[in-house]
PDB file of N, CA and C in Angstrom:
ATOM      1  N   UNK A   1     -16.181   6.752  -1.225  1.00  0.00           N
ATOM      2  CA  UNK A   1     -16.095   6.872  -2.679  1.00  0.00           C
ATOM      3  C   UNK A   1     -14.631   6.924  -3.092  1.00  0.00           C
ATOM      4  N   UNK A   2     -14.366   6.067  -3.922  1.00  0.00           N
ATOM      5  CA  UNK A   2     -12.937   6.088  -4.464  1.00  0.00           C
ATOM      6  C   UNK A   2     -12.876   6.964  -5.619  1.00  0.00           C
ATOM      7  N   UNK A   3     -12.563   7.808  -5.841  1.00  0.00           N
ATOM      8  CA  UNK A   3     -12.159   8.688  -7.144  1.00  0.00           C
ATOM      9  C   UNK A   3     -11.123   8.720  -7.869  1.00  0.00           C
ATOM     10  N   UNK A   4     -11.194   8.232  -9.061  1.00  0.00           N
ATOM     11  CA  UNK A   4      -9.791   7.608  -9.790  1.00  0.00           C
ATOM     12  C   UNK A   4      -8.718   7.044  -8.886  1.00  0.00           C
ATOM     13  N   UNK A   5      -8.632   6.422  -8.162  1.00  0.00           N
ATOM     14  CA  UNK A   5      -8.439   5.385  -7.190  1.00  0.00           C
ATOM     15  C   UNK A   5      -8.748   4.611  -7.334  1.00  0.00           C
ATOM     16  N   UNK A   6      -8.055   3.182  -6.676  1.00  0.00           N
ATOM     17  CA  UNK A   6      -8.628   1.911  -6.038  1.00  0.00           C
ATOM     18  C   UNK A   6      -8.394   1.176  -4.634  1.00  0.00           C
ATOM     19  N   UNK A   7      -9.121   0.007  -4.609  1.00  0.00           N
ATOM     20  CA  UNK A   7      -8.467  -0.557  -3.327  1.00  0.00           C
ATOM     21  C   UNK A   7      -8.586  -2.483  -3.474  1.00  0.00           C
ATOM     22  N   UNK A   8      -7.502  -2.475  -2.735  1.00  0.00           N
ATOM     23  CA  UNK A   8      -8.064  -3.593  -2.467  1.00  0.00           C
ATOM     24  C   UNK A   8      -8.235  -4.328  -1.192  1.00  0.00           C
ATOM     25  N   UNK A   9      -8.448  -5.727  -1.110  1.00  0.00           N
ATOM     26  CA  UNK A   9      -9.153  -6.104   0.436  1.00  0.00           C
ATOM     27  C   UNK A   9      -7.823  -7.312   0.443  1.00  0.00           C
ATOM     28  N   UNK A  10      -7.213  -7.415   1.461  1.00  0.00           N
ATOM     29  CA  UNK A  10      -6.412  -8.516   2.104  1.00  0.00           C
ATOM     30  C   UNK A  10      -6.815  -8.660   2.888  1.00  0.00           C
ATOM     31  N   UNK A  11      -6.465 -10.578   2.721  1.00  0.00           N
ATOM     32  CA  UNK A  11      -6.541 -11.722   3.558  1.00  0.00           C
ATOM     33  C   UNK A  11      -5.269 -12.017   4.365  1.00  0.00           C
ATOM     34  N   UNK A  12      -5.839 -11.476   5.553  1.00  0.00           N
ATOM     35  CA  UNK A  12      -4.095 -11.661   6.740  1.00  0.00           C
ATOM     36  C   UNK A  12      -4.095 -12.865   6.534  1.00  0.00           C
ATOM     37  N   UNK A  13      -4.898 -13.630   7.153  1.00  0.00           N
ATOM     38  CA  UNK A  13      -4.379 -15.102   7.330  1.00  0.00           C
ATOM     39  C   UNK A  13      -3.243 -15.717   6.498  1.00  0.00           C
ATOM     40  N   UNK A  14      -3.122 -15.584   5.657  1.00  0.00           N
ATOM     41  CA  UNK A  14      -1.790 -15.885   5.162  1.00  0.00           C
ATOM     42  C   UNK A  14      -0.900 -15.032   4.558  1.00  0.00           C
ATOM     43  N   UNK A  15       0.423 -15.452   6.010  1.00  0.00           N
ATOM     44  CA  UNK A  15       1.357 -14.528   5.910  1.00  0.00           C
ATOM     45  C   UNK A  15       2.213 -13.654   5.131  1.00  0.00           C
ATOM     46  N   UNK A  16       1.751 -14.292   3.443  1.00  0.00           N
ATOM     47  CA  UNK A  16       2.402 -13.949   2.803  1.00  0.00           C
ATOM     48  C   UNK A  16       1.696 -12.745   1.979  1.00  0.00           C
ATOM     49  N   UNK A  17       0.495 -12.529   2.209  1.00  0.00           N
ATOM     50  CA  UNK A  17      -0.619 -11.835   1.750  1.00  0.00           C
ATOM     51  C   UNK A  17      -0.284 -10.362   3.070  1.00  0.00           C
ATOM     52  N   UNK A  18      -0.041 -10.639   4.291  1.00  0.00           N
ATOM     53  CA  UNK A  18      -0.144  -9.696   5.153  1.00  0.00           C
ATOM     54  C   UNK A  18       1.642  -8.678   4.363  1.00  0.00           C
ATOM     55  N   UNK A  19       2.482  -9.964   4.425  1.00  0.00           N
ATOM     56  CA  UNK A  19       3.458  -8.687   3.496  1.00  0.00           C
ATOM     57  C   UNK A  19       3.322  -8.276   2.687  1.00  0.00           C
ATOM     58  N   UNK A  20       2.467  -8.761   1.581  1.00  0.00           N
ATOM     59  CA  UNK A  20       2.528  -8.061   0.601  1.00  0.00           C
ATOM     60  C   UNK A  20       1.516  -6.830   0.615  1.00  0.00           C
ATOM     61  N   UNK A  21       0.701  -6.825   1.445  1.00  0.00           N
ATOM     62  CA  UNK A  21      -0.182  -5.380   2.081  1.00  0.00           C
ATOM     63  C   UNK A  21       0.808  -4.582   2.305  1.00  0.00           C
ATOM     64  N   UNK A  22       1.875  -4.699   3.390  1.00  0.00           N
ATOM     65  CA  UNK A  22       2.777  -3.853   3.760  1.00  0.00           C
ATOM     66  C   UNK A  22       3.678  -3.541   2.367  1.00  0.00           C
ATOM     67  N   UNK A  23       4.167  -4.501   1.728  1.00  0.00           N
ATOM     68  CA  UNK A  23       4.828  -3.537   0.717  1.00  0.00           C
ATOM     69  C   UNK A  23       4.448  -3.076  -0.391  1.00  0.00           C
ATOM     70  N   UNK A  24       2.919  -3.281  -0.703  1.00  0.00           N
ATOM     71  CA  UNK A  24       2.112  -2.228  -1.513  1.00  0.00           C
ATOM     72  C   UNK A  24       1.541  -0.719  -0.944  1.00  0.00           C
ATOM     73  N   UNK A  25       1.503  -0.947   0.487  1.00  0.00           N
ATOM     74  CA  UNK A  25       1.317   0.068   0.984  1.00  0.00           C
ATOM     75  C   UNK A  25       2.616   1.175   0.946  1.00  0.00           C
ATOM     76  N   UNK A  26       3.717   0.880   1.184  1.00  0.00           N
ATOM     77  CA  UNK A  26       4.959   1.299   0.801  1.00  0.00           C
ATOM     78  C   UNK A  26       5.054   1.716  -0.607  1.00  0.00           C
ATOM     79  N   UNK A  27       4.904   0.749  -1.385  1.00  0.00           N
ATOM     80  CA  UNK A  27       5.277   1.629  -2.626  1.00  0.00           C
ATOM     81  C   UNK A  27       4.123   2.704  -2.950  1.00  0.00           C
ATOM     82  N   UNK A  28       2.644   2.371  -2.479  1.00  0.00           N
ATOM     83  CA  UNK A  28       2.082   3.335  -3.006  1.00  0.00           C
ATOM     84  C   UNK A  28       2.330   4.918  -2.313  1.00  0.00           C
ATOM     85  N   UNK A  29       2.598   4.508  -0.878  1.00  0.00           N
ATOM     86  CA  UNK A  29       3.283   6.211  -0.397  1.00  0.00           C
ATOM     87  C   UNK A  29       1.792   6.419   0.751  1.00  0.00           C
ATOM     88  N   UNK A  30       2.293   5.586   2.355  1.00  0.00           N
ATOM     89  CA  UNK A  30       1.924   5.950   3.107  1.00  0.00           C
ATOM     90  C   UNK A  30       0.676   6.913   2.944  1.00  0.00           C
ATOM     91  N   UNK A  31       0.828   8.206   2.751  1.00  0.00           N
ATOM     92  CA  UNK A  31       0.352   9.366   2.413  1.00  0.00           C
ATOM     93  C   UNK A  31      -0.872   9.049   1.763  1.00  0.00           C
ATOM     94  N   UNK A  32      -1.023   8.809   1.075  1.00  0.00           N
ATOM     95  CA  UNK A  32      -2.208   8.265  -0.216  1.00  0.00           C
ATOM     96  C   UNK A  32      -2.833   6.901  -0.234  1.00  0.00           C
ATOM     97  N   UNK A  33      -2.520   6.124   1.170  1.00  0.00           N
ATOM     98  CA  UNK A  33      -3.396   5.355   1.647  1.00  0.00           C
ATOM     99  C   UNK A  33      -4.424   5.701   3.248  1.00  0.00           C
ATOM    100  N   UNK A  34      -5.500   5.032   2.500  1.00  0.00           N
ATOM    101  CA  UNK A  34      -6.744   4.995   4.222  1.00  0.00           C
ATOM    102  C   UNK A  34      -6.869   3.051   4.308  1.00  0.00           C
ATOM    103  N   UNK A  35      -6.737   3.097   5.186  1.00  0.00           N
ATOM    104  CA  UNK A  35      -7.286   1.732   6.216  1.00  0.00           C
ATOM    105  C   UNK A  35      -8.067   0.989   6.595  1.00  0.00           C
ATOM    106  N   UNK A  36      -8.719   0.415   6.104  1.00  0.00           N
ATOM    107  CA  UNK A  36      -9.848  -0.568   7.069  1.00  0.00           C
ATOM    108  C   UNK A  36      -9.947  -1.350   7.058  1.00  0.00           C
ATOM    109  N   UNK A  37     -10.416  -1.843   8.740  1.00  0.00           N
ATOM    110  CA  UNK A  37     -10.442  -3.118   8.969  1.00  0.00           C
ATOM    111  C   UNK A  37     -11.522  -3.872   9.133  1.00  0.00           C
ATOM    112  N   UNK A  38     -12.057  -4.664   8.151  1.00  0.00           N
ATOM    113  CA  UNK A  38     -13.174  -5.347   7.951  1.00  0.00           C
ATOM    114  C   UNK A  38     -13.745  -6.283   9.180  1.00  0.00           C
ATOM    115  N   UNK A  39     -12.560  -7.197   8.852  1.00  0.00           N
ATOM    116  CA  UNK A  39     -12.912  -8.163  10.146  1.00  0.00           C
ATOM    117  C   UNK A  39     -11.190  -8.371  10.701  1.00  0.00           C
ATOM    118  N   UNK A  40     -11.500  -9.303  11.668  1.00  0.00           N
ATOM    119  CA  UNK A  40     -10.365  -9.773  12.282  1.00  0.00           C
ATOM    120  C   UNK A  40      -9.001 -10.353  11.402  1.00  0.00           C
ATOM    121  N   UNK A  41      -9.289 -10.527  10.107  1.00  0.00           N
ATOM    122  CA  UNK A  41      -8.843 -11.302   9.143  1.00  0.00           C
ATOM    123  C   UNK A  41      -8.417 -10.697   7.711  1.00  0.00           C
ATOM    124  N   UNK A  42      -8.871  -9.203   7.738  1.00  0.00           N
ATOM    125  CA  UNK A  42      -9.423  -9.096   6.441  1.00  0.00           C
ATOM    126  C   UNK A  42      -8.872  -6.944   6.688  1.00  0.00           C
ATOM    127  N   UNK A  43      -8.443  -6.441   6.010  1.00  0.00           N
ATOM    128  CA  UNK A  43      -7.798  -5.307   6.010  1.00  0.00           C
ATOM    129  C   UNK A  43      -8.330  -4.607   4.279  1.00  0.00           C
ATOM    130  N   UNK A  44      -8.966  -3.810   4.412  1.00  0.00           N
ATOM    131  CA  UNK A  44      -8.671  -2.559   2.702  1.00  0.00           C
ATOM    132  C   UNK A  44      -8.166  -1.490   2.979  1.00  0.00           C
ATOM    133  N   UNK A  45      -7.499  -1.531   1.585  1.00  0.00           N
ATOM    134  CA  UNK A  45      -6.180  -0.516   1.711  1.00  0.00           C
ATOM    135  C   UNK A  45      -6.973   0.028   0.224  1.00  0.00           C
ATOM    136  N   UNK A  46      -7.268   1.360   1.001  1.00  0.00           N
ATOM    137  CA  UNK A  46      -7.814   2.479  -0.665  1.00  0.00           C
ATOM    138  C   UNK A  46      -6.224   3.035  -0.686  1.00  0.00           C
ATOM    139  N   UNK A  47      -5.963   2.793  -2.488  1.00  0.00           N
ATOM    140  CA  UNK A  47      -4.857   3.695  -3.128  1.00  0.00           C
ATOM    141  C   UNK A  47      -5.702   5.126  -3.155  1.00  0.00           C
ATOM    142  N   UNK A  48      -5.389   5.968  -3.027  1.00  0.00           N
ATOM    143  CA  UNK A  48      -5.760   7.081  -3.406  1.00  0.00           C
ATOM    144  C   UNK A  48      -4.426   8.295  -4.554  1.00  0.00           C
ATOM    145  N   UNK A  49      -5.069   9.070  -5.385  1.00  0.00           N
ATOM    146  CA  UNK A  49      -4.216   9.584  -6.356  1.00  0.00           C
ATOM    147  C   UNK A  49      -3.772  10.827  -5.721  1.00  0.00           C
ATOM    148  N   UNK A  50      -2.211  11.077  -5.770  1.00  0.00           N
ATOM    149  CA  UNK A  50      -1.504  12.037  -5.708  1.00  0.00           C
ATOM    150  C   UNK A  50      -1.749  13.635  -6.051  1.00  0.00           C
ATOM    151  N   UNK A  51      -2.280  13.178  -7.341  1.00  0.00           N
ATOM    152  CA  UNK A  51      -2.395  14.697  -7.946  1.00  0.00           C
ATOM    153  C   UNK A  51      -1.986  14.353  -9.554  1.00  0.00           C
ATOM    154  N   UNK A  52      -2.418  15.507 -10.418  1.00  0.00           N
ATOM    155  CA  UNK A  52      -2.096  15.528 -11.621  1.00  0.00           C
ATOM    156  C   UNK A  52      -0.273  15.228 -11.622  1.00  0.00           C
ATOM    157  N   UNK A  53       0.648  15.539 -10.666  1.00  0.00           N
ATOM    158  CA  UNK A  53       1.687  15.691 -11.103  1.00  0.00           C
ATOM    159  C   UNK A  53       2.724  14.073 -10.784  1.00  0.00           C
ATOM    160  N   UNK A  54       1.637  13.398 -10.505  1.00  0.00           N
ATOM    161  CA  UNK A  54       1.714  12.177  -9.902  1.00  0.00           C
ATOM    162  C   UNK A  54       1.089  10.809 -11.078  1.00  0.00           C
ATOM    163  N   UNK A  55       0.153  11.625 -11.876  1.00  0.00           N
ATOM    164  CA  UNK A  55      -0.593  11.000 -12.803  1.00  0.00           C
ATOM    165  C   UNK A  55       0.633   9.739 -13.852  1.00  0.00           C
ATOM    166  N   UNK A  56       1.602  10.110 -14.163  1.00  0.00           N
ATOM    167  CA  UNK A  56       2.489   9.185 -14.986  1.00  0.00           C
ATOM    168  C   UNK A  56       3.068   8.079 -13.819  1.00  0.00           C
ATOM    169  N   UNK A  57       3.916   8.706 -12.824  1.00  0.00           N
ATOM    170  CA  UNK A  57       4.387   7.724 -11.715  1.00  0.00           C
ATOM    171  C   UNK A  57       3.314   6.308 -11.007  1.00  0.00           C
ATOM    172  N   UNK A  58       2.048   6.847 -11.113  1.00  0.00           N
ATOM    173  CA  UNK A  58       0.861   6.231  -9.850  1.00  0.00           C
ATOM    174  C   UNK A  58       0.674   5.181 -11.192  1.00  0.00           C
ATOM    175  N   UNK A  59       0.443   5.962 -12.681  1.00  0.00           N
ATOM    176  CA  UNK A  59       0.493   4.538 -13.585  1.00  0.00           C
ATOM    177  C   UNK A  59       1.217   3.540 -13.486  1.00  0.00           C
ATOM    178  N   UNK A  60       2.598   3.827 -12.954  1.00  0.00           N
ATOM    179  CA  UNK A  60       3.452   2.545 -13.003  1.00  0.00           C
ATOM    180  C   UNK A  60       3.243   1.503 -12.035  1.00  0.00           C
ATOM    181  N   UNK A  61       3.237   2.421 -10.809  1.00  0.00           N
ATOM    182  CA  UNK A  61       2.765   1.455  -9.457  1.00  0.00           C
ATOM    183  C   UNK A  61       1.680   1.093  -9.553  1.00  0.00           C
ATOM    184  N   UNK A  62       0.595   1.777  -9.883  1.00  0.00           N
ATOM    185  CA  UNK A  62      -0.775   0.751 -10.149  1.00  0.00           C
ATOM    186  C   UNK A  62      -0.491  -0.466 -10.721  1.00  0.00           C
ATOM    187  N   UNK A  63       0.148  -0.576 -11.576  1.00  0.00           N
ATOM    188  CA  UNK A  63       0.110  -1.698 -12.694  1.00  0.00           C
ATOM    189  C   UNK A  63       1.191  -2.944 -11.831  1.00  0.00           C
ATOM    190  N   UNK A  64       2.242  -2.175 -11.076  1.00  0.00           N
ATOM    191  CA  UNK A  64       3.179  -3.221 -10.382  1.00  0.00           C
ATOM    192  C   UNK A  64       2.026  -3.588  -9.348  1.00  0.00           C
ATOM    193  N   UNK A  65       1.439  -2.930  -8.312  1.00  0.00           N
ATOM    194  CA  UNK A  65       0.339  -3.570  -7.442  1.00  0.00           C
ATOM    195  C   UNK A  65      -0.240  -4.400  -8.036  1.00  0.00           C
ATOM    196  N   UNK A  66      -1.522  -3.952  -8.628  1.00  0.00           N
ATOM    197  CA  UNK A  66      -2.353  -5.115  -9.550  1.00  0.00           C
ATOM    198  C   UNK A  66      -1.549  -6.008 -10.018  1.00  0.00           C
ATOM    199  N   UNK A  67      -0.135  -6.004 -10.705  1.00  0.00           N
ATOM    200  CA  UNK A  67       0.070  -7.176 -11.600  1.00  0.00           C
ATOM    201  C   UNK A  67       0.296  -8.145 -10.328  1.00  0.00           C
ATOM    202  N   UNK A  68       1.079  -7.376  -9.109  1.00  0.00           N
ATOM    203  CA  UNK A  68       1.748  -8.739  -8.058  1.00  0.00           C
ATOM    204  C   UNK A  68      -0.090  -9.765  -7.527  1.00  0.00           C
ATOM    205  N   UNK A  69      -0.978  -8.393  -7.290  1.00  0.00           N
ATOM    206  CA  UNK A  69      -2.213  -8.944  -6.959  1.00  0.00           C
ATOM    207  C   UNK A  69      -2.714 -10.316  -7.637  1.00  0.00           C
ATOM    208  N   UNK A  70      -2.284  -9.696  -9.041  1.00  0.00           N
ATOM    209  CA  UNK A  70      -2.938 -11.024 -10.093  1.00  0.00           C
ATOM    210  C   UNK A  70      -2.049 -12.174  -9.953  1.00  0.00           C
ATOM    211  N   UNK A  71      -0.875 -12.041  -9.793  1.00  0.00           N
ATOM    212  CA  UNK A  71      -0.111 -13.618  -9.583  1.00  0.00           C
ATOM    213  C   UNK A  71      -0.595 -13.594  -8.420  1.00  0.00           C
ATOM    214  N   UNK A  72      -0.953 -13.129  -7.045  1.00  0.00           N
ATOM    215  CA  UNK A  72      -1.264 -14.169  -6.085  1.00  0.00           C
ATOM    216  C   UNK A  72      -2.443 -14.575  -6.095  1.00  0.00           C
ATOM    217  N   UNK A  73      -3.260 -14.133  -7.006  1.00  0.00           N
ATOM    218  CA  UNK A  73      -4.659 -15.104  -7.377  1.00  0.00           C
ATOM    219  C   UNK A  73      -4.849 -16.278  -8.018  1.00  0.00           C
ATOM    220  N   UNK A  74      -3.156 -16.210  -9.192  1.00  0.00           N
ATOM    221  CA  UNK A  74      -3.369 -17.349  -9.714  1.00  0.00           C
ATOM    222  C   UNK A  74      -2.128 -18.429  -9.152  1.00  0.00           C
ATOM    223  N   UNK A  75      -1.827 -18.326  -7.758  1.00  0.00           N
ATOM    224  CA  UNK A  75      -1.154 -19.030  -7.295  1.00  0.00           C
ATOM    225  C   UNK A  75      -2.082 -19.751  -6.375  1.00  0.00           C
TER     226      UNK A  75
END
């Protein structure tokens, strides 16, 4: 169950998708991510929330994650 959280699912296969896992995982803060590995190919990364005192900061990075997410959908 994700609770005011999200996640999303990457596609290793292309390499450029496997970095950008790694540096969403980075900005969101080690700490406040869990892992899984679907298939051989395929990785979810749950954001999970900090805390109330985290509530303004996690807005910003949510929105930088998702927005990079949405240009590589429409690329």
């Amino acid at each position: 169950m994700i609770s005011d959280g999200f996640a999303i699912i990457y596609d290793l296969q292309d390499a450029h998708t496997w970095r950008q896992a790694h540096t969403d995982r980075r900005l969101w803060g080690r700490r406040f991510c869990q892992h899984y590995v679907l298939d051989e190919d395929h990785l979810l990364i749950v954001f999970m929330p900090g805390g109330e005192r985290w509530q303004l900061w996690e807005a910003h990075r949510k929105r930088w994650i998702l927005g990079q997410d949405l240009e590589r959908r429409a690329a």
